[in-house]
N, C-alpha and C. Protein backbone atom coordinates (compact mmCIF):
# COMPACT_ATOMS: atom_id res chain seq x y z
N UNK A 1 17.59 -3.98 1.08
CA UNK A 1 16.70 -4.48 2.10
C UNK A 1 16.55 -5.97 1.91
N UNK A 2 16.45 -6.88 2.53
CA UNK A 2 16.29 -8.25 3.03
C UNK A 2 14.94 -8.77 2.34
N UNK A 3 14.83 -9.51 1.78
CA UNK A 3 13.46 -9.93 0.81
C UNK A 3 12.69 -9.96 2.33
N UNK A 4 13.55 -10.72 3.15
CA UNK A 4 12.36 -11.06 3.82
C UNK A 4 11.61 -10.00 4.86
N UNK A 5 12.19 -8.90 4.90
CA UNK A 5 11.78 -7.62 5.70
C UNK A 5 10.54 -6.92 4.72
N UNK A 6 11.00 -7.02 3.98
CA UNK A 6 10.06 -5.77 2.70
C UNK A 6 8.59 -6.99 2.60
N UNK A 7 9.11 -8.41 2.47
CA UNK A 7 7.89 -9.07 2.21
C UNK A 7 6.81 -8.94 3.34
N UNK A 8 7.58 -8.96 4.05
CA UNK A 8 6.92 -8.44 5.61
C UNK A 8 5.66 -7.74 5.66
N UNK A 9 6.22 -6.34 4.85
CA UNK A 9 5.73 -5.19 4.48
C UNK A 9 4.33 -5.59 4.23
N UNK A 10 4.36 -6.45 2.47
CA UNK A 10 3.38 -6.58 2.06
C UNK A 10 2.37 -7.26 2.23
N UNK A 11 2.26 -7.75 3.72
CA UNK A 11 1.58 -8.56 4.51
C UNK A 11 0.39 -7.45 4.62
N UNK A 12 0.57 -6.64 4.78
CA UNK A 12 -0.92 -5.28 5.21
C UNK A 12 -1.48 -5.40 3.56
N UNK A 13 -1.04 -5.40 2.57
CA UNK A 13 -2.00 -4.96 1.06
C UNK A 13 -2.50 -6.58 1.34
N UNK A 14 -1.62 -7.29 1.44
CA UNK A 14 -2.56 -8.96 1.63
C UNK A 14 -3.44 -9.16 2.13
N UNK A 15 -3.60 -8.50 3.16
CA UNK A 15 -4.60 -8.71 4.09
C UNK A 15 -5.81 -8.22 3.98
N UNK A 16 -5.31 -7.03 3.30
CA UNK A 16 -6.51 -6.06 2.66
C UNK A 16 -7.21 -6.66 1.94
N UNK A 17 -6.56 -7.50 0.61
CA UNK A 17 -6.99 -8.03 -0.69
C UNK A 17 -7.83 -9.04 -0.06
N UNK A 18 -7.42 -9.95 0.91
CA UNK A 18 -8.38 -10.92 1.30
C UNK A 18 -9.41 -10.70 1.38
N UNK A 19 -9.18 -9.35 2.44
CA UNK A 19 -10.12 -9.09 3.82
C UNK A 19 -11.60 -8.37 2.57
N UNK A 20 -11.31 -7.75 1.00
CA UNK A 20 -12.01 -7.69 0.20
C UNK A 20 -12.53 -8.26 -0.12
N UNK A 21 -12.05 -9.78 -0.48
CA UNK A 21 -12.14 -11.27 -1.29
C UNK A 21 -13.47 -11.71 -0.56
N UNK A 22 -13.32 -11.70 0.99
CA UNK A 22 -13.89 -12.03 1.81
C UNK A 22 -15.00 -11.14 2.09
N UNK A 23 -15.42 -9.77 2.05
CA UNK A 23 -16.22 -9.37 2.22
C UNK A 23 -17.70 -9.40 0.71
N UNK A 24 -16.62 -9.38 -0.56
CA UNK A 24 -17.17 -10.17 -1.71
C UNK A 24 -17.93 -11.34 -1.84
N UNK A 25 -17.21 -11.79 -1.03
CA UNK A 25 -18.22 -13.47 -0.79
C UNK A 25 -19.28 -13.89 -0.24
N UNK A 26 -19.41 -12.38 0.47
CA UNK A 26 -20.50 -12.24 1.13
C UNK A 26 -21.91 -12.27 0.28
N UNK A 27 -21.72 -11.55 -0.85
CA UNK A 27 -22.21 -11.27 -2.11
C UNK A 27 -22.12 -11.87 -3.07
N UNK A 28 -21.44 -12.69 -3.63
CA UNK A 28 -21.22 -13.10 -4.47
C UNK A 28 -20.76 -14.60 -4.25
N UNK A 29 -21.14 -15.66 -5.56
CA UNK A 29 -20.43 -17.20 -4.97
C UNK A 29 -18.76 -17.07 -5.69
N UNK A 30 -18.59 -18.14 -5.14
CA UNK A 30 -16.77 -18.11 -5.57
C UNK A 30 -16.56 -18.23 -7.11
N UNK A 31 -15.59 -18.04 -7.65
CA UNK A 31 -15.70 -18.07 -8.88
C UNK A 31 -14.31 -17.86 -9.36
N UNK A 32 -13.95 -18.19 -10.67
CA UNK A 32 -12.41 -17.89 -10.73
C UNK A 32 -11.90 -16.24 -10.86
N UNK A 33 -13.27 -15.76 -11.53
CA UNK A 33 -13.22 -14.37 -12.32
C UNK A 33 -12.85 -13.76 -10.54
N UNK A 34 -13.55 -14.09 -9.51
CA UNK A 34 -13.63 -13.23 -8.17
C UNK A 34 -12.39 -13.69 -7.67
N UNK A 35 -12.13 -14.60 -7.51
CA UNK A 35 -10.47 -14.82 -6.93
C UNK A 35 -9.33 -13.97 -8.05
N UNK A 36 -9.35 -13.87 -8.72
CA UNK A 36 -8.20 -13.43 -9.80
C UNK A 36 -8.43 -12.12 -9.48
N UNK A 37 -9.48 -11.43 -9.37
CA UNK A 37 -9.95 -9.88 -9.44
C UNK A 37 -9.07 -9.57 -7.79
N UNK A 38 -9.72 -9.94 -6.86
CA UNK A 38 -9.22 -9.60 -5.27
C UNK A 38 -7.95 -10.20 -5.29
N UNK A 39 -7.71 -11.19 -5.53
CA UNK A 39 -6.18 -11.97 -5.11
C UNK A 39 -5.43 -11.43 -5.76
N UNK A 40 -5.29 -10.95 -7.01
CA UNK A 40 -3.97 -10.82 -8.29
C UNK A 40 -4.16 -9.11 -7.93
N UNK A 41 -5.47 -8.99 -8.75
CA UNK A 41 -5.68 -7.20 -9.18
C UNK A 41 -5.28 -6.32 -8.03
N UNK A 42 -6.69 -6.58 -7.49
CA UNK A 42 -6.70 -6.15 -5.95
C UNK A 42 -5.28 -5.72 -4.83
N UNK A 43 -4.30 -7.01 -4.85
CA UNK A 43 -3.26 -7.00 -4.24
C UNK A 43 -2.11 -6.00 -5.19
N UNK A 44 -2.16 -6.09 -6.93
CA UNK A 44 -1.23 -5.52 -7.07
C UNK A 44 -1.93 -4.16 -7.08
N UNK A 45 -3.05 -3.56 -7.04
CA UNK A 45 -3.45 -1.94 -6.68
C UNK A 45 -3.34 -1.55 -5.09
N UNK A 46 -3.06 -2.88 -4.37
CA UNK A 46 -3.05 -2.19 -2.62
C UNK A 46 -1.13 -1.71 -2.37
N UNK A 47 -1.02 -2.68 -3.48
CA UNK A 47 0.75 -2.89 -2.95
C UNK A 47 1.52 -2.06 -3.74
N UNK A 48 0.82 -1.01 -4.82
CA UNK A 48 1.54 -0.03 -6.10
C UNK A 48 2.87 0.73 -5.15
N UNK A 49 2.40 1.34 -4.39
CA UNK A 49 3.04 2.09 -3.66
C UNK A 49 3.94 1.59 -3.00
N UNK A 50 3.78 0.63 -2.00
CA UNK A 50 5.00 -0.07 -1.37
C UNK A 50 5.98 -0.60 -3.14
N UNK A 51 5.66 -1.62 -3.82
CA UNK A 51 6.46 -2.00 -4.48
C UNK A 51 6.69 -0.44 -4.98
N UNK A 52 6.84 0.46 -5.44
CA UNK A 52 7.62 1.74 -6.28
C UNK A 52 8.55 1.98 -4.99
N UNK A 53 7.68 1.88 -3.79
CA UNK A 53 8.76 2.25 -2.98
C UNK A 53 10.27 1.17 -2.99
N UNK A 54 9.49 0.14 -2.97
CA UNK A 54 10.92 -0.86 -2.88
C UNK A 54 11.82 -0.52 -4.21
N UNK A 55 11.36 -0.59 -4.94
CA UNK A 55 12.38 -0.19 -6.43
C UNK A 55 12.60 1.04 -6.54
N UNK A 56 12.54 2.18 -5.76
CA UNK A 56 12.94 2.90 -5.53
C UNK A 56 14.16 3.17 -4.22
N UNK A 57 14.46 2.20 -3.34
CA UNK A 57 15.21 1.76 -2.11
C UNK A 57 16.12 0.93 -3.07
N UNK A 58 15.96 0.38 -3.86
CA UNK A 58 16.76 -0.75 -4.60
C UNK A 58 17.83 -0.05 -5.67
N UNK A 59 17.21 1.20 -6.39
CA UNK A 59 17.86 2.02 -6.72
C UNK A 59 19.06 3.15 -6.43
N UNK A 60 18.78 3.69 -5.08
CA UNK A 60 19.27 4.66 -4.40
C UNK A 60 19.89 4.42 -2.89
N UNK A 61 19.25 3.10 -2.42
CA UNK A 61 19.79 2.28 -1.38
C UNK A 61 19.65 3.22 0.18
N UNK A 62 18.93 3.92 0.32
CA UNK A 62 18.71 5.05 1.78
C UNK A 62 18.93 3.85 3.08
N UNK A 63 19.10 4.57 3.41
CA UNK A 63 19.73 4.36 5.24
C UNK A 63 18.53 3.32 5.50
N UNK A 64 18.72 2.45 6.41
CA UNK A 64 17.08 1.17 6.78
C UNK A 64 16.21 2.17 7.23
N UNK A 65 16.14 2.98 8.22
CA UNK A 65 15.04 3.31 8.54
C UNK A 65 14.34 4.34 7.58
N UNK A 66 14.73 4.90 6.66
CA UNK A 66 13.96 5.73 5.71
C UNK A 66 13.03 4.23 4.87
N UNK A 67 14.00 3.26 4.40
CA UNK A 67 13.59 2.47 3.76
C UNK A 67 12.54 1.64 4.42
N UNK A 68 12.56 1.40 5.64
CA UNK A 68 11.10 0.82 6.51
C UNK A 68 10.04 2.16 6.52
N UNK A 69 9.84 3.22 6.59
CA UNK A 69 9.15 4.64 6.99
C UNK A 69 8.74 4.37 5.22
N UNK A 70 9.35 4.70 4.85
CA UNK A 70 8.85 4.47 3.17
C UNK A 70 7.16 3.51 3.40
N UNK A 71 7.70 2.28 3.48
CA UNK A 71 6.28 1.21 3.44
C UNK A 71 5.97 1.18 4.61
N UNK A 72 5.88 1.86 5.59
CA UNK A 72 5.30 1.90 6.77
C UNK A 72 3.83 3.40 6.70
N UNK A 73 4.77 4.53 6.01
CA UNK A 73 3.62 5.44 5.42
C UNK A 73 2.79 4.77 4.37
N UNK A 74 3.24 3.69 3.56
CA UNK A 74 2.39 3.05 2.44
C UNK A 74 1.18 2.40 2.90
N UNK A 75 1.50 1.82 3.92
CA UNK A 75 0.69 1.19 4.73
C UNK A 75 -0.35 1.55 5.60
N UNK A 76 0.24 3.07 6.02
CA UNK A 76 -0.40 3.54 7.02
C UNK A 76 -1.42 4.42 5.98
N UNK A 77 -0.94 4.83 4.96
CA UNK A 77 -2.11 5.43 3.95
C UNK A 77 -3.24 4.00 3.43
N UNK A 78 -2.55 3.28 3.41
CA UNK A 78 -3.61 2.16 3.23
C UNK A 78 -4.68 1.78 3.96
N UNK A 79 -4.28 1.81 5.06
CA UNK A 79 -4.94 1.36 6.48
C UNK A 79 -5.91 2.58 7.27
N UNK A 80 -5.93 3.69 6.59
CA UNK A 80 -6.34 5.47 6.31
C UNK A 80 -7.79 5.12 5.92
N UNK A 81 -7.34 4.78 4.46
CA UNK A 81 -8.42 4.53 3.03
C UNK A 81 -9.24 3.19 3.47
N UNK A 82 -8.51 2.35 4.36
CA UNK A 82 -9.66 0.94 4.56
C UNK A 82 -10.90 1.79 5.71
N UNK A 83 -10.16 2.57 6.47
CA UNK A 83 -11.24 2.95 7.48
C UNK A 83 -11.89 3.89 7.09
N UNK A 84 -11.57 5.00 5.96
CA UNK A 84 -12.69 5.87 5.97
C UNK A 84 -13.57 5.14 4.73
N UNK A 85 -13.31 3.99 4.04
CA UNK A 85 -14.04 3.23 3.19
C UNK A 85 -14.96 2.89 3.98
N UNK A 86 -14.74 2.22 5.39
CA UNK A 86 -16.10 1.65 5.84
C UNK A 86 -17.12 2.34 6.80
N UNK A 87 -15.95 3.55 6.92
CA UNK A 87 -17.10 4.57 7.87
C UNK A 87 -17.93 5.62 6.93
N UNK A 88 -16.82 5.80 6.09
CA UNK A 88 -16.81 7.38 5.14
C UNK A 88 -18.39 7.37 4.12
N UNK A 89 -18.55 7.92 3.53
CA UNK A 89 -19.58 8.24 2.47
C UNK A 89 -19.42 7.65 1.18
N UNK A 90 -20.42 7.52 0.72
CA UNK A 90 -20.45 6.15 -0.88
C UNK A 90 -21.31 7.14 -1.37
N UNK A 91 -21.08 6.80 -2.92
CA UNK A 91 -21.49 7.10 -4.07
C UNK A 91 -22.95 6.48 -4.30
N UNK A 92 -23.59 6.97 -5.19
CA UNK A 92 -25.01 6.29 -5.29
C UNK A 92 -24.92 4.76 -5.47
N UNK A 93 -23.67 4.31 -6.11
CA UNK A 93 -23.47 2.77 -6.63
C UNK A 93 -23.19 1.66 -5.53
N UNK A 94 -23.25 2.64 -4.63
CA UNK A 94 -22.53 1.78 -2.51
C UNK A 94 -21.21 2.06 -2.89
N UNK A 95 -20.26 1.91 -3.77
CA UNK A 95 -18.99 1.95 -4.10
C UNK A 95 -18.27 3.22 -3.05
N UNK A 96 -17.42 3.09 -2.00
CA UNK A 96 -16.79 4.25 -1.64
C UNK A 96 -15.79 5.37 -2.27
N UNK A 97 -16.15 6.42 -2.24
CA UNK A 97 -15.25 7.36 -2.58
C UNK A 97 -13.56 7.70 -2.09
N UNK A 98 -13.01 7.25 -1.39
CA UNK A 98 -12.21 7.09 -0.74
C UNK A 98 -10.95 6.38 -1.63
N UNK A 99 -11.48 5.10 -2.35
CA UNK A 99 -10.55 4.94 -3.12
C UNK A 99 -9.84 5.54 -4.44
N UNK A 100 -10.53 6.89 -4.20
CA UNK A 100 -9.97 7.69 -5.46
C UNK A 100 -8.58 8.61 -4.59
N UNK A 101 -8.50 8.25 -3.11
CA UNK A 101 -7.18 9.06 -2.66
C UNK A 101 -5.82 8.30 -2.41
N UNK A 102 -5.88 6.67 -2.19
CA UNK A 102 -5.72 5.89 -1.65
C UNK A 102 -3.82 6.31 -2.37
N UNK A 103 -3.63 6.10 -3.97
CA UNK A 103 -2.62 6.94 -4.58
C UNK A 103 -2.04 7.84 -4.19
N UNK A 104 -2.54 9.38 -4.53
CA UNK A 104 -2.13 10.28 -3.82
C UNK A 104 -1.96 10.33 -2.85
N UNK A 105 -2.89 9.80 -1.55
CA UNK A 105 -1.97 10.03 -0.37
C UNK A 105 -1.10 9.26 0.02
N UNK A 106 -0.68 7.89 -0.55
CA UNK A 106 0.41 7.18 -0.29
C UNK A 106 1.85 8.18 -1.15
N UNK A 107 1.49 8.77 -2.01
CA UNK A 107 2.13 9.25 -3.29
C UNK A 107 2.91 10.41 -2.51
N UNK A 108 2.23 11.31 -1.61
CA UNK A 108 2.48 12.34 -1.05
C UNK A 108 3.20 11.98 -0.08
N UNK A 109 2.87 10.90 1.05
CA UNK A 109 3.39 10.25 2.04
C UNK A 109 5.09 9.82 1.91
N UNK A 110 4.97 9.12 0.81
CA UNK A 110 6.03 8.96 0.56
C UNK A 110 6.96 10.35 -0.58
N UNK A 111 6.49 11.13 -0.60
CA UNK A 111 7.18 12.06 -0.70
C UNK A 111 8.00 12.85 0.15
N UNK A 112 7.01 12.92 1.18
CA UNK A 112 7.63 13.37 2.46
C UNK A 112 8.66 12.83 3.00
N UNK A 113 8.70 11.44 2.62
CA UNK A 113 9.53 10.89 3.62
C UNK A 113 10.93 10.83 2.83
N UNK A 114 10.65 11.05 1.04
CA UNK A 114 11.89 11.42 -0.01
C UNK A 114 12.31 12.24 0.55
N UNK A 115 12.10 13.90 0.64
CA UNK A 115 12.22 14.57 0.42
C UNK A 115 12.83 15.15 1.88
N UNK A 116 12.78 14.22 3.40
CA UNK A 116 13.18 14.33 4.93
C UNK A 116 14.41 13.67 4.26
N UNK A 117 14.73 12.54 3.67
CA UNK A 117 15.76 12.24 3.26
C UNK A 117 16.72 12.84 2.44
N UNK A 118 16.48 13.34 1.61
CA UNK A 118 17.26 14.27 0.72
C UNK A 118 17.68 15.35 1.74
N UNK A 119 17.03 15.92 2.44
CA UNK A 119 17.31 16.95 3.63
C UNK A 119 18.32 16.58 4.57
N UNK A 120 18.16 15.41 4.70
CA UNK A 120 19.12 15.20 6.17
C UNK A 120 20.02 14.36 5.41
N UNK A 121 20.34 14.76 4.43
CA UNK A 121 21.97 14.42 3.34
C UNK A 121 21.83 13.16 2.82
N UNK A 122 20.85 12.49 2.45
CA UNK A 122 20.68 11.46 1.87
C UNK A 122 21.36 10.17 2.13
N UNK A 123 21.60 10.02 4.00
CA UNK A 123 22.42 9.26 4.15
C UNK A 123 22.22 7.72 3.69
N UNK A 124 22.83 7.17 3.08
CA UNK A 124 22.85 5.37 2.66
C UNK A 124 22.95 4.21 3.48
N UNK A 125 22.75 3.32 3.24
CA UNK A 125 22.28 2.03 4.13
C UNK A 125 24.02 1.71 4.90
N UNK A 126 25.11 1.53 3.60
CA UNK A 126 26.04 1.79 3.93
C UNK A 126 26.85 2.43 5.24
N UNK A 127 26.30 3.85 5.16
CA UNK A 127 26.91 4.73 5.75
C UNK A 127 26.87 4.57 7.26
């Protein structure tokens, strides 16, 4: 895949991480500890899934469109977990519960979309 397609990708966990950074600030003044936490942490826990997915495409090389559907379910489980975070139900701490699925269902998501591939003969980018 094309750096610059996949980077593409990770434009949705970015946005997320900000769109955190930014709702943090609301609360909190700027600080280095709060930028490093949302910008670095933040982004590499939104993006786990897309990046395994990419090093997993990098490995085995699937046909483009499995390899876009890959981080397109990553995303779309992401974009799942941002909305039932702000509608859904919180813990006594305000903290939402929601981010305890955010994994698994990207995890599963992209299983599905392994496992449609392996089915329909594992065709390659190549092919």
């Amino acid at each position: 895949m094309r750096t610059r397609r996949w980077l593409a990708h990770l434009l949705v966990p970015a946005a997320v991480a900000c769109a955190a950074l930014a709702l943090s600030l609301a609360r909190e003044p700027l600080n280095g500890e709060l930028l490093l936490t949302h910008l670095a942490g933040g982004f590499l826990f939104y993006a786990a899934p897309h990046l395994l997915w990419v090093a997993l495409c990098s490995a085995f090389n699937p046909a483009r469109v499995v390899r876009h559907l890959g981080l397109l379910v990553s995303s779309a489980a992401l974009l799942a977990v941002c909305a039932l975070s702000l509608w859904g139900p919180r813990d006594p701490s305000g903290l939402p519960y929601q981010w305890l699925v955010y994994w698994p269902l990207a995890g599963a998501a992209l299983l599905l979309v392994l496992a449609g591939w392996v089915l329909a003969g594992r065709p390659h980018a190549a092919a």
